[in-house]
N, C-alpha and C. Protein backbone atom coordinates (compact mmCIF):
# COMPACT_ATOMS: atom_id res chain seq x y z
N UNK A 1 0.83 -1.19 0.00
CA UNK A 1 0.00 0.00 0.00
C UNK A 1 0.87 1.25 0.00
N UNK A 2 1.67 0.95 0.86
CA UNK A 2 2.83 2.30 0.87
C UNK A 2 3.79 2.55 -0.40
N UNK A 3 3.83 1.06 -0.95
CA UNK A 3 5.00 1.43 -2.06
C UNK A 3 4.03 2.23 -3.43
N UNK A 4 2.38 1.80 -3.57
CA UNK A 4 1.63 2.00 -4.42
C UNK A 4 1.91 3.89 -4.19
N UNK A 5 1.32 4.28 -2.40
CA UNK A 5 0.92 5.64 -2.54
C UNK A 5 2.80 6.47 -3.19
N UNK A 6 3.48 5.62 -2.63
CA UNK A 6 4.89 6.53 -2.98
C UNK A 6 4.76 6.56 -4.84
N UNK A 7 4.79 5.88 -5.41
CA UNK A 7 4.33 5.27 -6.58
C UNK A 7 3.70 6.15 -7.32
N UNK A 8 2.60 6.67 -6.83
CA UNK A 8 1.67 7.36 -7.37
C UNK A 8 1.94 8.95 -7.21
N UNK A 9 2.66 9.55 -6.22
CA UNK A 9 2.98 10.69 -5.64
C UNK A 9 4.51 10.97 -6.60
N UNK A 10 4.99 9.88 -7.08
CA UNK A 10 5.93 10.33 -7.84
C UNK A 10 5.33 10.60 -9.32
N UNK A 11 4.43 9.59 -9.99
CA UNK A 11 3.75 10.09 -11.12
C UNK A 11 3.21 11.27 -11.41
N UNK A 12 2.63 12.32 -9.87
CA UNK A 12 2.24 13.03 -10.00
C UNK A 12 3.24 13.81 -10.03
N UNK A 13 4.14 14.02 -9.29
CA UNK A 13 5.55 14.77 -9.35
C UNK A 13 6.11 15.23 -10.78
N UNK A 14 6.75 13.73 -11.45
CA UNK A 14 6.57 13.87 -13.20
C UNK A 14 5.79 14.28 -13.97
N UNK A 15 4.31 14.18 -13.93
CA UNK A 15 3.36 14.96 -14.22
C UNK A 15 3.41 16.53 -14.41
N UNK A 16 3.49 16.67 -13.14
CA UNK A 16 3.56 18.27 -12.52
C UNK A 16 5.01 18.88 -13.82
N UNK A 17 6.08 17.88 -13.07
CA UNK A 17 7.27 18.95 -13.83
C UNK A 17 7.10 18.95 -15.37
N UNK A 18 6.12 17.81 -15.87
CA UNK A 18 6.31 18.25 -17.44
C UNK A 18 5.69 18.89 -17.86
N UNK A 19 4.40 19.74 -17.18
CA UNK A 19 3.71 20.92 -16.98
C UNK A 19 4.49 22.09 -17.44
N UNK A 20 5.56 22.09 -15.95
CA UNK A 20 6.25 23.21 -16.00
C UNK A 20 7.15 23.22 -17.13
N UNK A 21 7.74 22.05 -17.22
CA UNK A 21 9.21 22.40 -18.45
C UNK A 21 8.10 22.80 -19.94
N UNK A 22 7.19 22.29 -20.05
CA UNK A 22 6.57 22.65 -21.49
C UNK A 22 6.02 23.32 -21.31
N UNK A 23 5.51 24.18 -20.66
CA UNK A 23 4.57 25.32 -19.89
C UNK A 23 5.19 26.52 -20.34
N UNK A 24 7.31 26.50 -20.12
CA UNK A 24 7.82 27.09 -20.86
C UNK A 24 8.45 27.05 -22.06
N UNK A 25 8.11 26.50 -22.35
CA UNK A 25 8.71 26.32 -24.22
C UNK A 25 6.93 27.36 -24.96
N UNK A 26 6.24 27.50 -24.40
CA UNK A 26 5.52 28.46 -25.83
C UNK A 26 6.28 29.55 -26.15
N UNK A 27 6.22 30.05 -27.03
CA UNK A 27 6.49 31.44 -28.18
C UNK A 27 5.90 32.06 -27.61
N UNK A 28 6.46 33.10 -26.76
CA UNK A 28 6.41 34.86 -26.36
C UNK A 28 6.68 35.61 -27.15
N UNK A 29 5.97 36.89 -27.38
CA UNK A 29 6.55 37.88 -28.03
C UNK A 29 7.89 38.47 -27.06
N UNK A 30 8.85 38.88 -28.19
CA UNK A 30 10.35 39.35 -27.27
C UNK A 30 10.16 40.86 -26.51
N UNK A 31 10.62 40.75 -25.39
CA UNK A 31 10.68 41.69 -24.58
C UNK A 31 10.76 43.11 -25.50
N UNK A 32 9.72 44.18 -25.83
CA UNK A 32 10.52 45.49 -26.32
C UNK A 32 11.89 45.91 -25.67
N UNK A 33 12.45 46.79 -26.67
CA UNK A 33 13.55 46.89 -26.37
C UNK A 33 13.26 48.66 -25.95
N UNK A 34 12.48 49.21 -25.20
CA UNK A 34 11.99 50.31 -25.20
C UNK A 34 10.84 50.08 -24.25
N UNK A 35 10.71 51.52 -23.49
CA UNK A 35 9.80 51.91 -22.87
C UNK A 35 8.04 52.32 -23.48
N UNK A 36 7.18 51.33 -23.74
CA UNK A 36 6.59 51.53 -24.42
C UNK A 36 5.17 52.79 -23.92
N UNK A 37 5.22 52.68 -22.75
CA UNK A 37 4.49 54.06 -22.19
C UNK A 37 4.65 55.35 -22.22
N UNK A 38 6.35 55.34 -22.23
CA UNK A 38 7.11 56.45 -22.23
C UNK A 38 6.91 57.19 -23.39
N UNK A 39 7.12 55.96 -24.45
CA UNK A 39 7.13 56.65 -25.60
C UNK A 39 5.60 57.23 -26.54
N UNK A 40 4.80 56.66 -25.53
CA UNK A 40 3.04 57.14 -25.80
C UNK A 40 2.93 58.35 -25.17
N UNK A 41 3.54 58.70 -24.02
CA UNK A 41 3.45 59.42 -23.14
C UNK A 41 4.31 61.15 -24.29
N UNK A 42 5.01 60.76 -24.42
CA UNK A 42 5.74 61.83 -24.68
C UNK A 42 5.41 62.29 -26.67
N UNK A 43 4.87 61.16 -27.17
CA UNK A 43 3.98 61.36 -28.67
C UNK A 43 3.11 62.78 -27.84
N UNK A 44 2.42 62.30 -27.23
CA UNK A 44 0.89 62.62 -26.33
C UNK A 44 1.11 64.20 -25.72
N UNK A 45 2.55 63.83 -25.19
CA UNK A 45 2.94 65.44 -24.44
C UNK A 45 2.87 66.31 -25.70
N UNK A 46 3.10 66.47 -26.75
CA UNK A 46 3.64 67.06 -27.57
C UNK A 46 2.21 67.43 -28.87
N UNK A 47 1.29 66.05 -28.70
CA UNK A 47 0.22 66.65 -29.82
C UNK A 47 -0.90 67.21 -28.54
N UNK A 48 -0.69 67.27 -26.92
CA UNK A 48 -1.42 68.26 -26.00
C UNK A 48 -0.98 69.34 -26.16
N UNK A 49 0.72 69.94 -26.65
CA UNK A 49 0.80 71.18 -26.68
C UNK A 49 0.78 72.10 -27.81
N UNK A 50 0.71 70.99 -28.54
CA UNK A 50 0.87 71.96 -30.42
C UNK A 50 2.10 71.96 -30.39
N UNK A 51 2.83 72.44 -31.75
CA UNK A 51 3.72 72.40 -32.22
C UNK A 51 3.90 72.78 -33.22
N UNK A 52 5.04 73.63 -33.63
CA UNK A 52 5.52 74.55 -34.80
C UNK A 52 6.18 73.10 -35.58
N UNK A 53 5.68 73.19 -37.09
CA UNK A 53 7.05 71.46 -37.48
C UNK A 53 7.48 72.18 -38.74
N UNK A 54 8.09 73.17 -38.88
CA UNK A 54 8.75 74.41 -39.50
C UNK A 54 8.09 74.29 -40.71
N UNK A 55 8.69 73.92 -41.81
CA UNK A 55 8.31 73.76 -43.29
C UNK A 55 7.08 73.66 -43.47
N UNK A 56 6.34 72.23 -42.77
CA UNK A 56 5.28 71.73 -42.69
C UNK A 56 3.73 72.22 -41.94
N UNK A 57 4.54 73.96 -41.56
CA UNK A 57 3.33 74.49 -40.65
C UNK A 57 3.38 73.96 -39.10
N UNK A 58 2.03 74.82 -38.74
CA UNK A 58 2.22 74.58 -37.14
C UNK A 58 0.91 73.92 -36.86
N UNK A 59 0.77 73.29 -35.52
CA UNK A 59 -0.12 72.20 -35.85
C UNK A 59 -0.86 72.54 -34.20
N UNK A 60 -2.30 72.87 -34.37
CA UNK A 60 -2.48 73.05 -32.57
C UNK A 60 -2.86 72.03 -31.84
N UNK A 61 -3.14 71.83 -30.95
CA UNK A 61 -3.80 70.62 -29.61
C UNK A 61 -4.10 69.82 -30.48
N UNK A 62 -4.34 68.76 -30.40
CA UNK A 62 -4.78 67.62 -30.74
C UNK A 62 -5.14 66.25 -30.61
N UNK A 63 -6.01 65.59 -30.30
CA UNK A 63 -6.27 64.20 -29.74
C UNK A 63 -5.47 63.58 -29.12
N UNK A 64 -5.09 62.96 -27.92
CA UNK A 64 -4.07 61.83 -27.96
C UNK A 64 -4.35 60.64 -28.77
N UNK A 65 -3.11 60.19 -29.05
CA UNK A 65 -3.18 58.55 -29.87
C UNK A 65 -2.83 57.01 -28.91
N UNK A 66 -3.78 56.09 -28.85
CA UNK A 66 -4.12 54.84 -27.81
C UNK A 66 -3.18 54.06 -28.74
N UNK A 67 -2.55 53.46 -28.24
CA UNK A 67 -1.29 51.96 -28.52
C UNK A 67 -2.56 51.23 -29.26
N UNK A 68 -1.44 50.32 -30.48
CA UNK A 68 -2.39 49.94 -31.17
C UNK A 68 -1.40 48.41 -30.88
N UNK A 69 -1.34 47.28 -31.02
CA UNK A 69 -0.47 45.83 -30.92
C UNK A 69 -0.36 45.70 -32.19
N UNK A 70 -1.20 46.01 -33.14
CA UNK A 70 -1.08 45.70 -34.66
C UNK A 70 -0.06 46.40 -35.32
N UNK A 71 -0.12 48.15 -34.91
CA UNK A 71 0.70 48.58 -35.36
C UNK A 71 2.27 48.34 -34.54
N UNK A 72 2.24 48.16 -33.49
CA UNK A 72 3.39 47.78 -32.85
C UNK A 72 4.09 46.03 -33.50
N UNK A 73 3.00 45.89 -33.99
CA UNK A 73 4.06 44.62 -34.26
C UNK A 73 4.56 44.90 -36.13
N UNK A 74 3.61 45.57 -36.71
CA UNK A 74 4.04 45.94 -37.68
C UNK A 74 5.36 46.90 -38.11
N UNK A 75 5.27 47.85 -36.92
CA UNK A 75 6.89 48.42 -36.29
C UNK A 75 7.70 47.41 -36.18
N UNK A 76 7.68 46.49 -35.31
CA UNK A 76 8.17 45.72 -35.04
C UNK A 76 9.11 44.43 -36.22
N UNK A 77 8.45 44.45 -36.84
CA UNK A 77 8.75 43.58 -38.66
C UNK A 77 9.21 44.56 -39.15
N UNK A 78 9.34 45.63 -39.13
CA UNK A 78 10.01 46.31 -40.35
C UNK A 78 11.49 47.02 -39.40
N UNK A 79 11.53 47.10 -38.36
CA UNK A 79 12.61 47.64 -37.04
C UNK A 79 13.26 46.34 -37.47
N UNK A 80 13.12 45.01 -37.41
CA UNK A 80 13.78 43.81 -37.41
C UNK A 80 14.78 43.73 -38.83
N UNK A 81 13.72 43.62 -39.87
CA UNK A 81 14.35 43.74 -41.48
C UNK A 81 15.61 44.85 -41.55
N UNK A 82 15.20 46.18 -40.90
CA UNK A 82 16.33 47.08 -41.30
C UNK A 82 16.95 46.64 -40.47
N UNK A 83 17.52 46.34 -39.34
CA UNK A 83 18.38 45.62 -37.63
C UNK A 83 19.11 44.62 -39.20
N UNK A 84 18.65 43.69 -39.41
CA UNK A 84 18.76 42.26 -40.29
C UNK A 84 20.05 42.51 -41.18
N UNK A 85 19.47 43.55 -42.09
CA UNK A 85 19.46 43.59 -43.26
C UNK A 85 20.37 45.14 -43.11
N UNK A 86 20.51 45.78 -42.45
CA UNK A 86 21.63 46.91 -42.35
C UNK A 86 21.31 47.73 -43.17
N UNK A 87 20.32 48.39 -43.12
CA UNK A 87 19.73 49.58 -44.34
C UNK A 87 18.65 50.56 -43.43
N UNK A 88 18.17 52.21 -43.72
CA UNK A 88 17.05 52.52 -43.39
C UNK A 88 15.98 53.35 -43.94
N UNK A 89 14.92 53.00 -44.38
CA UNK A 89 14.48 53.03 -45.32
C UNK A 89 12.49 52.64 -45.05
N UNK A 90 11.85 53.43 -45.84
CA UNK A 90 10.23 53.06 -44.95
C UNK A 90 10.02 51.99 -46.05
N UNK A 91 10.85 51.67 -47.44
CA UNK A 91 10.43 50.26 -48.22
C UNK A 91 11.39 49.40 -47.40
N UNK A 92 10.65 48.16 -46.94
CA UNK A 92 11.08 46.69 -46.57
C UNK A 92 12.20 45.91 -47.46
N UNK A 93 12.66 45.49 -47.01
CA UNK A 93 14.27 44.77 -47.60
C UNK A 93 13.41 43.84 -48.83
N UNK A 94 12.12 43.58 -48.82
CA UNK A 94 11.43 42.85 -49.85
C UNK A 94 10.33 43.81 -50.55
N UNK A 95 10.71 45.04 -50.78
CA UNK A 95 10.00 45.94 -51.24
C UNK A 95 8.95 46.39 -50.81
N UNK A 96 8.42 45.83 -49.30
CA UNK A 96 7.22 46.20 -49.14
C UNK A 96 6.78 47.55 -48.35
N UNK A 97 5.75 48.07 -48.76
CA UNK A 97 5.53 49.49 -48.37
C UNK A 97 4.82 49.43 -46.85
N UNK A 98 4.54 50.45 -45.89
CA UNK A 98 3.73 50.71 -45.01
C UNK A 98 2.60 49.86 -45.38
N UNK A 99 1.79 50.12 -46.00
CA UNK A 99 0.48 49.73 -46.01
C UNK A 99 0.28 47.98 -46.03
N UNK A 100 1.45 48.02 -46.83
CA UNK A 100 1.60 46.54 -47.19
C UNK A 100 2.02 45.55 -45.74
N UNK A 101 2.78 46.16 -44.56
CA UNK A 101 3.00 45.77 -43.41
C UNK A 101 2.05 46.00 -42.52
N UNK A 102 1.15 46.64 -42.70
CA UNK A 102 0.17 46.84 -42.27
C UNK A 102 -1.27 45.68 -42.59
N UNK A 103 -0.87 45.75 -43.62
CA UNK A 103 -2.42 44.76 -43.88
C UNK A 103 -1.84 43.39 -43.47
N UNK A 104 -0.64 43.23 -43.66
CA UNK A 104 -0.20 41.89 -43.02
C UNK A 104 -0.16 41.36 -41.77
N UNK A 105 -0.62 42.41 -41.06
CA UNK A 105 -0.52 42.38 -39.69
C UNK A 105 -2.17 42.71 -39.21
N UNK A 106 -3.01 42.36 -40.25
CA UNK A 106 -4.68 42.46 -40.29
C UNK A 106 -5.17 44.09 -38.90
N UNK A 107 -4.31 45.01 -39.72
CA UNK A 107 -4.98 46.52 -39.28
C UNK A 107 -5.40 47.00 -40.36
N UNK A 108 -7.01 46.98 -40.50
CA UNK A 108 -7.57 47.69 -41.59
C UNK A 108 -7.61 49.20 -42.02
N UNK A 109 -6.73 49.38 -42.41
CA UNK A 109 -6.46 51.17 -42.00
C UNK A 109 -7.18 52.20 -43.25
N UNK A 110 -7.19 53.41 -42.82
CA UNK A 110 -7.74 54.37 -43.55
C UNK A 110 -7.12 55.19 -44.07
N UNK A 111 -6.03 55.71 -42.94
CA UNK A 111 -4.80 56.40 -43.26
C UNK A 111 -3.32 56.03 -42.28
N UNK A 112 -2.07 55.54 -42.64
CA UNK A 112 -1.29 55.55 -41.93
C UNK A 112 -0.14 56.33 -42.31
N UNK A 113 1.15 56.74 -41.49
CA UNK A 113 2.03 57.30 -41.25
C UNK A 113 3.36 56.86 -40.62
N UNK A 114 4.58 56.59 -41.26
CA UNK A 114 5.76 56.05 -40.66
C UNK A 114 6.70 56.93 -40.51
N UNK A 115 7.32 56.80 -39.12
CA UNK A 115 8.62 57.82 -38.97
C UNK A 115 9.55 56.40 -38.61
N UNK A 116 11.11 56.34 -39.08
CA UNK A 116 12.19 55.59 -38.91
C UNK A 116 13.05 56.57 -38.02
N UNK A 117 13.81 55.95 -37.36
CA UNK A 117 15.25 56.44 -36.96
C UNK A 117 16.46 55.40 -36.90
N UNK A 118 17.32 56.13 -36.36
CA UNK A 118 18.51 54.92 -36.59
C UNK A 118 19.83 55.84 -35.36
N UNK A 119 20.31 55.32 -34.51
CA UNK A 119 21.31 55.84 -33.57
C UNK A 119 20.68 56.24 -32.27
N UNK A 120 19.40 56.31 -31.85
CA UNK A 120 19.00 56.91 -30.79
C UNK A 120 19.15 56.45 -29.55
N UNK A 121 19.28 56.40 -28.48
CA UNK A 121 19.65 55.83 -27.55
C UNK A 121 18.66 55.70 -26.50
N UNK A 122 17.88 56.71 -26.34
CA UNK A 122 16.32 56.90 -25.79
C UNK A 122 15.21 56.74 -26.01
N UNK A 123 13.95 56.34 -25.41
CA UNK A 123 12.72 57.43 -26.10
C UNK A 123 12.61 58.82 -26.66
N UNK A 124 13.45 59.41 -25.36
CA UNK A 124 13.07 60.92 -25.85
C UNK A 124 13.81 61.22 -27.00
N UNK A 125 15.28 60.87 -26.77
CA UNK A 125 16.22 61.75 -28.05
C UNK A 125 15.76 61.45 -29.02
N UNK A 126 14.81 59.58 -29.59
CA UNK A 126 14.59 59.55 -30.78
C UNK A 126 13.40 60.54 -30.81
N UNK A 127 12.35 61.04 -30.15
CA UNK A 127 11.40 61.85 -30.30
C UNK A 127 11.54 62.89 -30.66
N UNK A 128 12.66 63.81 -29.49
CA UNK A 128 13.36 65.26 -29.69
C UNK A 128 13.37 65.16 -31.28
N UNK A 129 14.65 64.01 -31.54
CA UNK A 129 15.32 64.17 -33.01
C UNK A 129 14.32 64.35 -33.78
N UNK A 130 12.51 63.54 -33.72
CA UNK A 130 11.63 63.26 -35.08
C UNK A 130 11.26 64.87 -35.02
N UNK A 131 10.76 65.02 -33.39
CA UNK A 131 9.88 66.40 -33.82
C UNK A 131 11.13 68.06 -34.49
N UNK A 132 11.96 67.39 -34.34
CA UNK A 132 12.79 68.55 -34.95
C UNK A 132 12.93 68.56 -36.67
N UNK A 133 12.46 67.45 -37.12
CA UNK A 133 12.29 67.06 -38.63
C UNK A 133 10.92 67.75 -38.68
N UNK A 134 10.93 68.55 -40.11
CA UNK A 134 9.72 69.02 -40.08
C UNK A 134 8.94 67.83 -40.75
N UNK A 135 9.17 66.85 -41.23
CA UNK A 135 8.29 65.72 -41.99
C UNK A 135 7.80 64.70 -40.78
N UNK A 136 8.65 64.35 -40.01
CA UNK A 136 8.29 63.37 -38.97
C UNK A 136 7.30 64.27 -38.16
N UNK A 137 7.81 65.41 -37.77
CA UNK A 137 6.94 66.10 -36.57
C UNK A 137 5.53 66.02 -36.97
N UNK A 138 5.29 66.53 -38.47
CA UNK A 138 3.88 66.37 -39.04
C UNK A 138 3.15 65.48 -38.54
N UNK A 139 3.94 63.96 -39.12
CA UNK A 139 3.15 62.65 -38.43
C UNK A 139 2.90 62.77 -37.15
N UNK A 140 3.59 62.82 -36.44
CA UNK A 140 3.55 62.82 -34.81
C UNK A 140 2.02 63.71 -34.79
N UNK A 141 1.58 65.13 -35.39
CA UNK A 141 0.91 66.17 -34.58
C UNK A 141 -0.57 65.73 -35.48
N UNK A 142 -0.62 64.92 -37.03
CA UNK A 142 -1.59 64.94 -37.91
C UNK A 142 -2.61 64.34 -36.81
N UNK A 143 -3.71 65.42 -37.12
CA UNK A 143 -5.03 64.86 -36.03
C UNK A 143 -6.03 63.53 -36.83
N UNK A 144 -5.24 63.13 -38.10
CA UNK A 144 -6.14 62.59 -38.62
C UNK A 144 -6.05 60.91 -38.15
N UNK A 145 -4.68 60.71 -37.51
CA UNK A 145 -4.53 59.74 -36.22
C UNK A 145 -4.80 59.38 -35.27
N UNK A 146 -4.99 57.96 -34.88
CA UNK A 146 -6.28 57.93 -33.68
C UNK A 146 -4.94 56.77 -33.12
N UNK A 147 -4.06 55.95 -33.57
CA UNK A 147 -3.61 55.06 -32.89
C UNK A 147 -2.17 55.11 -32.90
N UNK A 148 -1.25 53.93 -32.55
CA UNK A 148 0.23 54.46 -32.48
C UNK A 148 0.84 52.98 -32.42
N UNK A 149 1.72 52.22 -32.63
CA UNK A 149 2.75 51.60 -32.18
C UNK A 149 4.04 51.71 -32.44
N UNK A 150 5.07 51.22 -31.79
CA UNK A 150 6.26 51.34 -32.48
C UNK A 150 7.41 50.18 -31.87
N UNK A 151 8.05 50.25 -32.41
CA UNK A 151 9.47 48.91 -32.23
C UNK A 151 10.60 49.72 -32.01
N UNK A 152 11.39 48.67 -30.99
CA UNK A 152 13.01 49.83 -31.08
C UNK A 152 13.45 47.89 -32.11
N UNK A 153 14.58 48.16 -32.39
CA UNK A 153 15.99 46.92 -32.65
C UNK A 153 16.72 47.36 -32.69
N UNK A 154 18.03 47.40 -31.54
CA UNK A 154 19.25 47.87 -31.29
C UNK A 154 18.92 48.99 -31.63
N UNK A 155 19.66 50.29 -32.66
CA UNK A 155 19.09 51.28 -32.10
C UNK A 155 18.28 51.89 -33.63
N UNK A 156 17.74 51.00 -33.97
CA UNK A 156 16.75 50.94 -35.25
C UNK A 156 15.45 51.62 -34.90
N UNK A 157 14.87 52.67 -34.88
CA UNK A 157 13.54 52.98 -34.86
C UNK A 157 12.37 52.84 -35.30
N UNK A 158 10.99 52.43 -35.41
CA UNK A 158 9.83 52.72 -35.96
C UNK A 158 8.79 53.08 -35.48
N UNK A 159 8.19 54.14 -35.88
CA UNK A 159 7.15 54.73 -35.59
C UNK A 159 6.12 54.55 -36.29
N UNK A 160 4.91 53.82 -35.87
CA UNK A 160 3.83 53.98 -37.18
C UNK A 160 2.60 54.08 -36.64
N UNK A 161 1.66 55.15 -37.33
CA UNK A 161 0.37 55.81 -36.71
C UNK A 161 -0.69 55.45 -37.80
N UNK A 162 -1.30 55.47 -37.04
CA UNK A 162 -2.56 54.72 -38.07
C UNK A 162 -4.12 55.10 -37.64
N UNK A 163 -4.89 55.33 -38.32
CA UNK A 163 -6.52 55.33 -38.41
C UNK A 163 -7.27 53.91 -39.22
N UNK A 164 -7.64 53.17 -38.30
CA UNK A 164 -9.12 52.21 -38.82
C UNK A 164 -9.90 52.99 -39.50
């Protein structure tokens, strides 16, 4: 009787641990390499205060933009390709455009917008650096944006804003 219950208390034991060891083997998405609040936070600071984006005009108050996962992972695929592939550039190492990373990543969009960087070491400096571009700053302030994600890779940037 005793050797049965020991018996059985070890099956469950083995049981249990092959729980755990395969419990961790699923596919996680990889840790961002970036503060992803921070960098909503400080989009957000900047289309609450308006902004001059020189060339491109000045742009007043404007909506904040809510994290989108679609567009963050679509950042995310195209931050990877240029990291990969050593280039920077808003066409994909396989020619593909914004929209085209976009629909692949099933965000039905209306209008979207990409800002890249490359060297930044922060949230902010890559931000400072976009809104000092008068083309990026545009994107950042266009009210015609309702959502946001973005990817760091090493120090590869993407920014991409989007309307359903």
């Amino acid at each position: 009787m005793k050797v049965a219950k020991t018996l059985k208390n070890s099956i469950w034991t083995i049981f249990l641990s092959g729980l755990v060891l395969f419990g961790s083997c699923t596919k996680k998405e990889p840790a961002p390499e970036f503060d992803k609040a921070l960098l909503l936070q400080l989009v957000n600071s900047h289309r609450a205060s308006g902004c001059d984006c020189g060339s491109e005009g000045s742009y007043a108050t404007t909506n904040p933009l809510v994290w989108n996962d679609a567009l963050e992972r679509a950042a995310r695929d195209h931050c990877t390709d240029m990291f990969t592939n050593n280039f920077l550039s808003h066409t994909g190492s396989n020619g593909s455009s914004v929209g085209v990373r976009l629909e692949r990543r099933n965000y039905k969009w209306k209008t979207y917008g990409e800002n890249i960087a490359l060297g930044y070491q922060t949230e902010k400096s890559v931000i400072d650096a976009w809104m000092k571009s008068p083309g990026h700053c545009k994107n950042i302030m266009n009210p015609n944006y309702t959502e946001m994600g973005a990817s760091r890779k090493g120090n590869y940037w993407t920014l991409t804003l989007g309307t359903r």
